[in-house]
Protein backbone atom coordinates (compact mmCIF):
# COMPACT_ATOMS: atom_id res chain seq x y z
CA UNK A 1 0.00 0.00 0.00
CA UNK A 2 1.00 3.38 -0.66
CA UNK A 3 1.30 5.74 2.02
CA UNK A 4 -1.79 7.64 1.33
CA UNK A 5 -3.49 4.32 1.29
CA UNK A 6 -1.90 3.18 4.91
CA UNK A 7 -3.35 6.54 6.11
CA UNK A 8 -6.78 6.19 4.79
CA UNK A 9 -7.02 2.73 6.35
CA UNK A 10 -5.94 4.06 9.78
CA UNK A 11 -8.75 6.46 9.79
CA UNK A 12 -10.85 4.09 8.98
CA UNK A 13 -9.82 1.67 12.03
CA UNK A 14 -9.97 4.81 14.23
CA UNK A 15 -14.07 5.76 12.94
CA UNK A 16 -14.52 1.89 13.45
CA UNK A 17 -13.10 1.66 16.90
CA UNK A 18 -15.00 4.90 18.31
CA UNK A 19 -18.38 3.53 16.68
CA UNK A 20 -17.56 0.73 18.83
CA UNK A 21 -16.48 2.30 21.81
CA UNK A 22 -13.00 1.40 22.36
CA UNK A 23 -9.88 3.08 23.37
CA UNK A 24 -6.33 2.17 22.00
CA UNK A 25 -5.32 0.31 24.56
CA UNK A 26 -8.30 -2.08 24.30
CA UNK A 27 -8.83 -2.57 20.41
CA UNK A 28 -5.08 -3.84 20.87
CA UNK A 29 -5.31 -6.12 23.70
CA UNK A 30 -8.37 -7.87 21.41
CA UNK A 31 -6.33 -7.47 18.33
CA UNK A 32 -3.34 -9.32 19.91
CA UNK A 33 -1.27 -6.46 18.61
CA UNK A 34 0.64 -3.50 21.36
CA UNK A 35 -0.64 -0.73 21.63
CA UNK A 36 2.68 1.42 19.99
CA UNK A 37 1.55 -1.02 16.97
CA UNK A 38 -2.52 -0.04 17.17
CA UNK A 39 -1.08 3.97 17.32
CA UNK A 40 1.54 3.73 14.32
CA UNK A 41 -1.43 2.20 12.04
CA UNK A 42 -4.27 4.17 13.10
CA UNK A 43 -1.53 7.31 12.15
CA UNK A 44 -0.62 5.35 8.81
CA UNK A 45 2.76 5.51 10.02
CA UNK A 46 3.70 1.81 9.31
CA UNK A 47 5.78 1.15 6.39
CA UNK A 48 3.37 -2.22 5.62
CA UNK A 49 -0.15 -3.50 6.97
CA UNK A 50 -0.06 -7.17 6.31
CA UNK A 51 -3.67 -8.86 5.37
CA UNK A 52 -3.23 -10.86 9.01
CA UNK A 53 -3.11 -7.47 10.91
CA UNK A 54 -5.94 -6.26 9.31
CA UNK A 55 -8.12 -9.37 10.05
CA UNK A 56 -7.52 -9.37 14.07
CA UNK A 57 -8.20 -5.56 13.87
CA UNK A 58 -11.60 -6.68 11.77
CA UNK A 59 -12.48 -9.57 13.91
CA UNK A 60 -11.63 -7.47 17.46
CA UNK A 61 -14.33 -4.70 16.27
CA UNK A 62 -16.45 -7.19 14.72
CA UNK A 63 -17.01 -5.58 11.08
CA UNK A 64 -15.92 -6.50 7.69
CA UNK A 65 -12.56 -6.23 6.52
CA UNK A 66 -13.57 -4.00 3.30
CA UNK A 67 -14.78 -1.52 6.10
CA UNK A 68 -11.53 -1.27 6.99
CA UNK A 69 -9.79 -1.01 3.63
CA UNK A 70 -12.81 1.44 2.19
CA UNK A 71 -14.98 2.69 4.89
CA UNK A 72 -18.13 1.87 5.92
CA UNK A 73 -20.45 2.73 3.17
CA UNK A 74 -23.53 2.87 4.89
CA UNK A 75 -22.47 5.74 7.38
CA UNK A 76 -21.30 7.54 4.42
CA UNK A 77 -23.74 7.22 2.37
CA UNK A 78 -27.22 7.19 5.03
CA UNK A 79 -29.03 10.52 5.40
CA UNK A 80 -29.95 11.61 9.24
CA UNK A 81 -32.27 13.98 11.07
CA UNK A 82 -32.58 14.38 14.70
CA UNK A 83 -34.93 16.01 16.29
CA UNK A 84 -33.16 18.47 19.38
CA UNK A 85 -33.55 20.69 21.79
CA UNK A 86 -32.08 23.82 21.87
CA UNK A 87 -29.50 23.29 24.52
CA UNK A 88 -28.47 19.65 22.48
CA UNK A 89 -24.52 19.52 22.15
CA UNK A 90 -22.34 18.73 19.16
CA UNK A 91 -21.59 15.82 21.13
CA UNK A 92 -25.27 14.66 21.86
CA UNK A 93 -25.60 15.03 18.06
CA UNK A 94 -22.56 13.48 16.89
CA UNK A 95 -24.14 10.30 19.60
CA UNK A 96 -27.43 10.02 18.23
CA UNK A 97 -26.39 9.81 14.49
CA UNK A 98 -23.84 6.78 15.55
CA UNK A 99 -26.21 5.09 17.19
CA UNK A 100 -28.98 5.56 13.78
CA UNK A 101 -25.80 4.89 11.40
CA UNK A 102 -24.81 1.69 13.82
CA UNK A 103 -27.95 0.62 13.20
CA UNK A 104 -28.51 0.60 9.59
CA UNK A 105 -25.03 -0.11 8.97
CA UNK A 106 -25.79 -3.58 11.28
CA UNK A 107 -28.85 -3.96 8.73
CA UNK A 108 -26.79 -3.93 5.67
CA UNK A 109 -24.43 -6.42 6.74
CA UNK A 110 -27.47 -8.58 7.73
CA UNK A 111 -28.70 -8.25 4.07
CA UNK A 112 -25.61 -9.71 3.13
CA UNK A 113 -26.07 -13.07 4.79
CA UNK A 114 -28.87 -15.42 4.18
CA UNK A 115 -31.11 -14.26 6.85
CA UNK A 116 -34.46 -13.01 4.98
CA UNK A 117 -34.98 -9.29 4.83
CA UNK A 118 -37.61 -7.04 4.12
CA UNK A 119 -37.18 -5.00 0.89
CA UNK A 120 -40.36 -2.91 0.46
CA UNK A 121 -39.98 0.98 1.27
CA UNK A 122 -41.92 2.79 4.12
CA UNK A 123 -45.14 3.91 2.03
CA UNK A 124 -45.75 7.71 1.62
CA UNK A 125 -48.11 10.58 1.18
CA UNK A 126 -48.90 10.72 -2.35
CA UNK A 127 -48.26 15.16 -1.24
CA UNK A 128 -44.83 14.65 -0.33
CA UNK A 129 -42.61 17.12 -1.12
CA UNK A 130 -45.11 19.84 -1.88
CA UNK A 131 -44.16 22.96 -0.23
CA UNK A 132 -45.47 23.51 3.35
CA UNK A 133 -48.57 25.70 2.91
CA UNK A 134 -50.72 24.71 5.52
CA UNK A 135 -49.35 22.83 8.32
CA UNK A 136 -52.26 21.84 10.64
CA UNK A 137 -54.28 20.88 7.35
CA UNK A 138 -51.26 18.97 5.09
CA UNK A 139 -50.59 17.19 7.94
CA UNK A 140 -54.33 15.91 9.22
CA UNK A 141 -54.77 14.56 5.50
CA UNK A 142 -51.88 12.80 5.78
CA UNK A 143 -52.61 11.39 8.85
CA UNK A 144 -56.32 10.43 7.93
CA UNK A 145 -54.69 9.68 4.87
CA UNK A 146 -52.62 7.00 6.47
CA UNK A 147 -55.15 5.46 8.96
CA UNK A 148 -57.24 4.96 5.94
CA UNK A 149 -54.60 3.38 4.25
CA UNK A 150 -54.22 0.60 7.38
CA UNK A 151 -57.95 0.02 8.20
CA UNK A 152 -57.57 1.96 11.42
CA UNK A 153 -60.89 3.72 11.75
CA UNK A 154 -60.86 6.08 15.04
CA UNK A 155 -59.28 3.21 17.08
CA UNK A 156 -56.38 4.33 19.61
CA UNK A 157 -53.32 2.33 18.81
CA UNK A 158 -52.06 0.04 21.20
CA UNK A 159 -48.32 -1.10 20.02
CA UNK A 160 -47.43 1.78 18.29
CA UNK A 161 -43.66 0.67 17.34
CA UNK A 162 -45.39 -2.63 16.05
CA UNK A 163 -47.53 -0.58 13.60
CA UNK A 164 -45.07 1.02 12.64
CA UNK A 165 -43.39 -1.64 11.50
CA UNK A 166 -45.68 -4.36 10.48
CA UNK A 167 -48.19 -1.71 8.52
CA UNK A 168 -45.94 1.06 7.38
CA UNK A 169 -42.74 -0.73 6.96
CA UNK A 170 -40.51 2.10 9.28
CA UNK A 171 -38.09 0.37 11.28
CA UNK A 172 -38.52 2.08 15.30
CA UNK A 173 -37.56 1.56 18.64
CA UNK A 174 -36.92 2.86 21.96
CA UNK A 175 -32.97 3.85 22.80
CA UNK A 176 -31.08 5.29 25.27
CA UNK A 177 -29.96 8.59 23.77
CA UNK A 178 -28.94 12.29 24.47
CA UNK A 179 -31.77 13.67 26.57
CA UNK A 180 -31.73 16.82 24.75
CA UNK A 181 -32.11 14.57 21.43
CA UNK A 182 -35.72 13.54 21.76
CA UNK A 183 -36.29 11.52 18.30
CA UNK A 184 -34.32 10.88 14.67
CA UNK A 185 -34.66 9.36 11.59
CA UNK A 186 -32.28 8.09 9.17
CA UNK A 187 -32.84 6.70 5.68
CA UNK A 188 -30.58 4.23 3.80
CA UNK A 189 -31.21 5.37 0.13
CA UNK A 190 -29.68 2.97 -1.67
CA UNK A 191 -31.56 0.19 0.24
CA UNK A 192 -35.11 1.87 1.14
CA UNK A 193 -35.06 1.41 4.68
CA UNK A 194 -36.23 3.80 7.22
CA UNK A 195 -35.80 3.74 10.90
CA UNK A 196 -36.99 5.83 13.38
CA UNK A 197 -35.30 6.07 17.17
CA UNK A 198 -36.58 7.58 20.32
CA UNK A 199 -35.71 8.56 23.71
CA UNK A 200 -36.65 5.98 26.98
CA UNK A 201 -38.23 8.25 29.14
CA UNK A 202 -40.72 8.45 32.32
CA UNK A 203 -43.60 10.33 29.99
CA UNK A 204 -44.98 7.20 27.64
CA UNK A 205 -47.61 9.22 25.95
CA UNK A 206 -44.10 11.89 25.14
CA UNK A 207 -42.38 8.76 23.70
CA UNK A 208 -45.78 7.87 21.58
CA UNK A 209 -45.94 11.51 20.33
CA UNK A 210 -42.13 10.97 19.11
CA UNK A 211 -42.95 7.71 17.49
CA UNK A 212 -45.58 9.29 15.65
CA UNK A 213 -43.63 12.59 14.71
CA UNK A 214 -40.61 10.41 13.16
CA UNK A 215 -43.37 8.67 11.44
CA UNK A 216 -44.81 11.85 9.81
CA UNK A 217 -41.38 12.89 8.43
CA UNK A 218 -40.81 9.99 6.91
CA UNK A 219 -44.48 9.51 5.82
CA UNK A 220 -44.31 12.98 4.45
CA UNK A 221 -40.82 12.46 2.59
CA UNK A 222 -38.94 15.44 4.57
CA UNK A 223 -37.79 14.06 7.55
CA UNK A 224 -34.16 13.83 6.36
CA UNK A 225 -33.96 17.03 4.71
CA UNK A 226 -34.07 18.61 7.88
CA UNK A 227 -31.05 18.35 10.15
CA UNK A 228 -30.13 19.75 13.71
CA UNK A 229 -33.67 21.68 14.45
CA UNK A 230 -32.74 24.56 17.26
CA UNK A 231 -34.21 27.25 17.65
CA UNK A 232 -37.77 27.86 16.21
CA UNK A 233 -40.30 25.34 14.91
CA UNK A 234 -39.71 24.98 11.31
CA UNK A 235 -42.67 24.49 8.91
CA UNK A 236 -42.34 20.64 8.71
CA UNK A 237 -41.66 20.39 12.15
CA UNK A 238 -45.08 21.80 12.89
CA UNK A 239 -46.94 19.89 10.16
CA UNK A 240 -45.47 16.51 11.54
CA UNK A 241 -46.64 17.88 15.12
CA UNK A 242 -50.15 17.98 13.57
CA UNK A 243 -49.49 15.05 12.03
CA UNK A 244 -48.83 12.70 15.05
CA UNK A 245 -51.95 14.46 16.71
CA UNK A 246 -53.84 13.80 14.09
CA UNK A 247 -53.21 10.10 13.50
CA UNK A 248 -52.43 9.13 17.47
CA UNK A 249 -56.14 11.10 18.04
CA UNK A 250 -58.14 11.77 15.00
CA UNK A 251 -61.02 14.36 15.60
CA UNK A 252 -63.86 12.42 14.93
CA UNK A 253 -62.70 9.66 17.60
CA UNK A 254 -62.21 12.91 20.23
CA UNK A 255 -65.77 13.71 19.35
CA UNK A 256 -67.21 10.63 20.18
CA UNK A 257 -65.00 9.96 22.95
CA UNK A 258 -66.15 13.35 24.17
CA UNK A 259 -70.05 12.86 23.79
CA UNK A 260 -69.19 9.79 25.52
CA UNK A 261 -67.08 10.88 28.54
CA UNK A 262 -71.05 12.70 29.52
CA UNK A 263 -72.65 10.07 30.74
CA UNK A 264 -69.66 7.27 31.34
CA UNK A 265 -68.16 9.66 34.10
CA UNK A 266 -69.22 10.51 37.31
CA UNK A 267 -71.40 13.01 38.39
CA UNK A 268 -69.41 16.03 40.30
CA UNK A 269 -71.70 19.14 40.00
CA UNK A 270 -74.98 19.50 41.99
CA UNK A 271 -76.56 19.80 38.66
CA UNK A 272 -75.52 15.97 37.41
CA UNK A 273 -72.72 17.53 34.82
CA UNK A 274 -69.22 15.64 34.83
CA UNK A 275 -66.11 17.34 35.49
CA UNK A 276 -64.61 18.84 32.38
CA UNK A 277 -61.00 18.35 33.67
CA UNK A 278 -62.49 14.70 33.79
CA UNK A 279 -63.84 14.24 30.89
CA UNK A 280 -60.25 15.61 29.03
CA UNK A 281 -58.28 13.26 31.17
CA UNK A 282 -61.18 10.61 29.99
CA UNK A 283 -60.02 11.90 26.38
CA UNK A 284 -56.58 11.51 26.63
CA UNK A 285 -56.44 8.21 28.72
CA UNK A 286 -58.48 6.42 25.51
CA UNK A 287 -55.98 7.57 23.06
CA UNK A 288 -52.78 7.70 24.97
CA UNK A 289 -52.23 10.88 24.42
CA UNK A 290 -51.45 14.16 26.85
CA UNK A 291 -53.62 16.73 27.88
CA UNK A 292 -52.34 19.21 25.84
CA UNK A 293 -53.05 16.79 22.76
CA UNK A 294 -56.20 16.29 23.92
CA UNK A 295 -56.66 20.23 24.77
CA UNK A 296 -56.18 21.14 21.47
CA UNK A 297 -58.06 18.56 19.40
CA UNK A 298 -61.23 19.53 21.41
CA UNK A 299 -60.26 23.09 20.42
CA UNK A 300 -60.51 21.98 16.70
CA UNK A 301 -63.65 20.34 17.21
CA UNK A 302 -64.88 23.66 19.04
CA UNK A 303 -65.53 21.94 22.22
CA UNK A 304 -65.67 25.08 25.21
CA UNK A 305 -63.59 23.81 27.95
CA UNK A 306 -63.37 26.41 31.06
CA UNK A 307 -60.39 28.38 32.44
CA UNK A 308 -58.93 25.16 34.25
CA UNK A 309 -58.49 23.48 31.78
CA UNK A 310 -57.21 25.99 29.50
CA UNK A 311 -54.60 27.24 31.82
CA UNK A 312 -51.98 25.17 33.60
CA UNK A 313 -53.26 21.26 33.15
CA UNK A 314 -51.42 18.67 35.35
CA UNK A 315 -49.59 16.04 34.38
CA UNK A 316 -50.96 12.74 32.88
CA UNK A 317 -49.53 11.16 35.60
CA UNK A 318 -50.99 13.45 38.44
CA UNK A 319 -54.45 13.07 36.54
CA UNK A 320 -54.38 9.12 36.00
CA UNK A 321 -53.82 8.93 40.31
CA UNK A 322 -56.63 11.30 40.56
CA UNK A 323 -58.92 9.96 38.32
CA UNK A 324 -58.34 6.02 39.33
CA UNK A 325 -55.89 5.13 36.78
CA UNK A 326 -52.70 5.77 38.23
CA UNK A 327 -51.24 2.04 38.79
CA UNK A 328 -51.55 1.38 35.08
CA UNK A 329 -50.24 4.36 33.87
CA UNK A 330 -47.08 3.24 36.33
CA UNK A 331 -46.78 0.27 34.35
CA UNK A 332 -46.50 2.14 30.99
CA UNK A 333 -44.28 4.62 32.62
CA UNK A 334 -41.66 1.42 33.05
CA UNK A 335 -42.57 0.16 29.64
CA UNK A 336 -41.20 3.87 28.34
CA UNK A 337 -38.37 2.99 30.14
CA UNK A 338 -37.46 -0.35 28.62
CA UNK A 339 -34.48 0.05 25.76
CA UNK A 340 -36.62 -1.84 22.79
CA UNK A 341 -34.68 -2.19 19.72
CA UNK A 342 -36.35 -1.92 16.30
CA UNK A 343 -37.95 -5.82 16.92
CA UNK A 344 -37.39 -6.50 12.89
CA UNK A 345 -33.10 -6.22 13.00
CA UNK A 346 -33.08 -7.53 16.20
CA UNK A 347 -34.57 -10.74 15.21
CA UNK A 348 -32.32 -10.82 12.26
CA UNK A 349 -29.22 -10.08 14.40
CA UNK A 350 -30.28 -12.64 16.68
CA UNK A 351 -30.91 -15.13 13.94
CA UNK A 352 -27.25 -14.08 12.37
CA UNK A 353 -25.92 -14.67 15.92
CA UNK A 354 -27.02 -18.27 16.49
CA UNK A 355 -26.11 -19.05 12.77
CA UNK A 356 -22.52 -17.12 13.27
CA UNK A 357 -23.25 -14.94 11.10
CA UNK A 358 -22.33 -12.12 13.34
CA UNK A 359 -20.24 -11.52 16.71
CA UNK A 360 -21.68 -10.62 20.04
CA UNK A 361 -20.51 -7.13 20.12
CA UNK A 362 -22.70 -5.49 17.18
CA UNK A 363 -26.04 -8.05 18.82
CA UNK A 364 -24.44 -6.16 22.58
CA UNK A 365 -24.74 -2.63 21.21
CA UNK A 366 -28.09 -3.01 19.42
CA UNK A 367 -29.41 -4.31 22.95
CA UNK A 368 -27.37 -1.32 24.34
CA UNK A 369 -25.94 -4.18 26.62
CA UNK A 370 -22.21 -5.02 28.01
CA UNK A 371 -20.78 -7.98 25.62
CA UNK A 372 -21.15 -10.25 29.49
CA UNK A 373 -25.00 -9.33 29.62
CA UNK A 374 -25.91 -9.63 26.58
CA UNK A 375 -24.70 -13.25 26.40
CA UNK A 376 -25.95 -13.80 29.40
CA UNK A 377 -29.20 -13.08 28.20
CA UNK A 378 -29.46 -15.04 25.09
CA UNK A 379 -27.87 -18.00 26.83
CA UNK A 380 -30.66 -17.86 28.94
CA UNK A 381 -32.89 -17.93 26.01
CA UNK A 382 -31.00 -21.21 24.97
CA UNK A 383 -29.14 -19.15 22.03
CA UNK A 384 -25.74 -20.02 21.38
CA UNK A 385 -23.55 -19.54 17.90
CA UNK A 386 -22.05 -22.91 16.73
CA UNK A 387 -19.18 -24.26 18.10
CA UNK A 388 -16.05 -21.93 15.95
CA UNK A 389 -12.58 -23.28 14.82
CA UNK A 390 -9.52 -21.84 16.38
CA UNK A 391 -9.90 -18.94 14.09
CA UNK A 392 -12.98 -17.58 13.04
CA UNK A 393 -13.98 -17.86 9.14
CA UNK A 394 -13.10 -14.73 7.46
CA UNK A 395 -15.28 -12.87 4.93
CA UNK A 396 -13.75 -14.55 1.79
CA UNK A 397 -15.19 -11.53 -0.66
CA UNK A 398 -13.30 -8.80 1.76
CA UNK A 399 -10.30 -10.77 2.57
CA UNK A 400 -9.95 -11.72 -1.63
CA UNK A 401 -9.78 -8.46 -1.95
CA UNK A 402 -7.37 -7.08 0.28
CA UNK A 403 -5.05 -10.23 -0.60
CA UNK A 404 -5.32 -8.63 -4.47
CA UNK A 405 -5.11 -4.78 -3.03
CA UNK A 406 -2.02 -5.27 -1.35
CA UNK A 407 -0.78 -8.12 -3.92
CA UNK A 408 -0.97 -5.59 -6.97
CA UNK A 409 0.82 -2.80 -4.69
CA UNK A 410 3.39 -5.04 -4.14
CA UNK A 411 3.35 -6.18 -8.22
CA UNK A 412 3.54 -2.42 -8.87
CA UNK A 413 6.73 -1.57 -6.22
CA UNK A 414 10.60 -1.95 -7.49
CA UNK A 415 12.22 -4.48 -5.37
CA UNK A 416 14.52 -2.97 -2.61
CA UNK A 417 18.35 -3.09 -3.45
């Protein structure tokens, strides 16, 4: 290899070894190399890389060898959008997108082996693209659009992430990410596939919302033309907020929910009326959604609600222990908490594992899991890979051709005197 060569490789180990969270010191020790060795190659400043060398490095981070010799492709070529807040980091940013890139990178080196994949694209609204005109009204149609589309009625939707997956083909899941990064979507163009990643956090109907939001964009084609949101609300941001109202509570369903919520409820007033605070909370229990949601899709129904429930609304938690809910909505609160992986690469990861396919340390990350727990785990489950010889089989394709790369370089080179 030629110098500039050596040099591209090393910075290709180093983006490998920080995707996979390792320092120096303990890529080497798995790479059975020293660490003054590791250093000099990550720096290209070796004279020679020898194919051997680069397979420990491959096998110790557990990716192909053509990574190594030409990058990853998928992080290069994979377009990203988080969602932040204003007070998000380049560092909670740079997080996120590894974890989204990790992800689909994972999936395209699944689609390599023989475990069946899904090929289909996450379907669309037939308006994408079209200039945001009217926010609140573009996105209702698509969402009404969309439940149309998957038979949904006015139903509240139970497994959200499921839906998502099964109906709309939009890879999501549940991660543990930068608080101030509350969602974000990534597309793999050159293979179709969409995933959509949100936060763990106390607030489950929060974490619906986001599931629904990262939904829209993709739904509505712009969610990754719009990258690092701080600041102000930008037009599609606020049409895929009325978006995931829209389809997580469609209006008609409030309305009847509503009409219903009259004579389902208690009494409170001397004059037999229900509480209107009730009857909201009522609302926004049946669809899973917050108050606020539920606030302002009785507003666009034109459904009077008095000063205390216009002004400061509590919590959905301080309303579900008030209104005789509360050890349910406990339960969810945990389930929000729960790291869930997008279920259709986990399944294929796992499958890859027990056929090995794959390593342990890409299946550990995806279950954002030490390599020790994650085994643990799937050991548990009875899932073991097959018994491996001394040395593990290396990709033939990738190893082929770094045996011909660094073959032809040495073709091409005078002999030393």
């Amino acid at each position: 290899m030629q110098v500039e060569e050596l040099e591209e490789v090393g910075r290709h180990i180093q983006r490998e070894r920080a995707r996979a969270g390792l320092n120096q010191r303990d890529l080497a020790e798995h790479a059975g190399l020293s660490q003054p060795t590791l250093h000099r190659i990550e720096q290209g400043a070796r004279a020679a890389l020898s194919v051997t060398e680069l397979d420990r490095i491959a096998r110790a981070l557990d990716v192909p060898v053509r990574y190594l010799l030409q990058g990853n492709p998928v992080a290069d070529r994979v377009r990203v959008a988080p969602r932040t807040a204003r007070e998000a980091t380049q560092e909670d940013l740079d997080e996120a997108r590894r974890m989204v890139v990790d992800l689909l990178a994972l999936d395209d080196r699944l689609t390599e082996s023989a475990t069946p994949h899904r090929t289909s694209t996450p379907q669309r609204d037939s308006g994408r693209s079209a200039p945001v005109t009217d926010a609140e009204g573009q996105g209702r149609t698509a969402a009404a659009a969309l439940r149309t589309r998957l038979g949904l009625g006015i139903a509240p939707l139970v497994d959200l992430p499921e839906l998502l997956e099964t109906a709309t083909h939009l890879d999501a899941g549940a991660v543990s990410i930068p608080s101030t990064v509350s969602g974000i979507s990534a597309q793999d163009p050159a293979r179709g596939v969409a995933v959509a990643l949100v936060n763990i956090c106390d607030v489950p109907e929060r974490q619906r919302f986001s599931y629904a939001h990262e939904l829209g964009h993709v739904v509505l084609d712009d969610g990754v033309a719009v990258d690092h949101l701080r600041g102000g609300r930008s037009p599609q941001e606020i049409r895929c907020d009325a978006f995931a109202r829209h389809f997580l509570a469609p209006l008609e369903g409030v309305r009847q929910e509503w009409q219903r919520t009259a004579t389902t409820c208690a009494p409170t007033a001397d004059d037999g009326s229900v509480d209107p605070l009730r009857r909201l909370a009522q609302v926004a229990r049946h669809y899973r959604v917050s108050l606020s949601v539920a606030r302002i899709q009785c507003a666009k129904l034109g459904i009077g609600l008095p000063s205390e429930c216009q002004n400061a609304l509590p919590t959905n938690r301080e309303a579900a222990w008030r209104f005789g809910w509360g050890p349910e909505y406990e339960a969810e609160v945990k389930a929000a908490q729960q790291i869930s992986p997008p279920r259709r690469i986990l399944e294929r990861a796992v499958q890859a594992y027990a056929a090995g396919s794959i390593g342990l340390k890409p299946l550990a990350r995806l279950l954002c899991m030490d390599v020790q727990d994650a085994e643990a785990q799937l050991e548990g489950a009875g899932i073991r890979p097959p018994a491996a010889p001394e040395a593990r089989r290396i990709d033939a394709r990738s190893m082929a051709a770094a045996r011909r790369r660094l073959q032809n370089r040495a073709d091409e080179e005078p002999p030393q005197a």
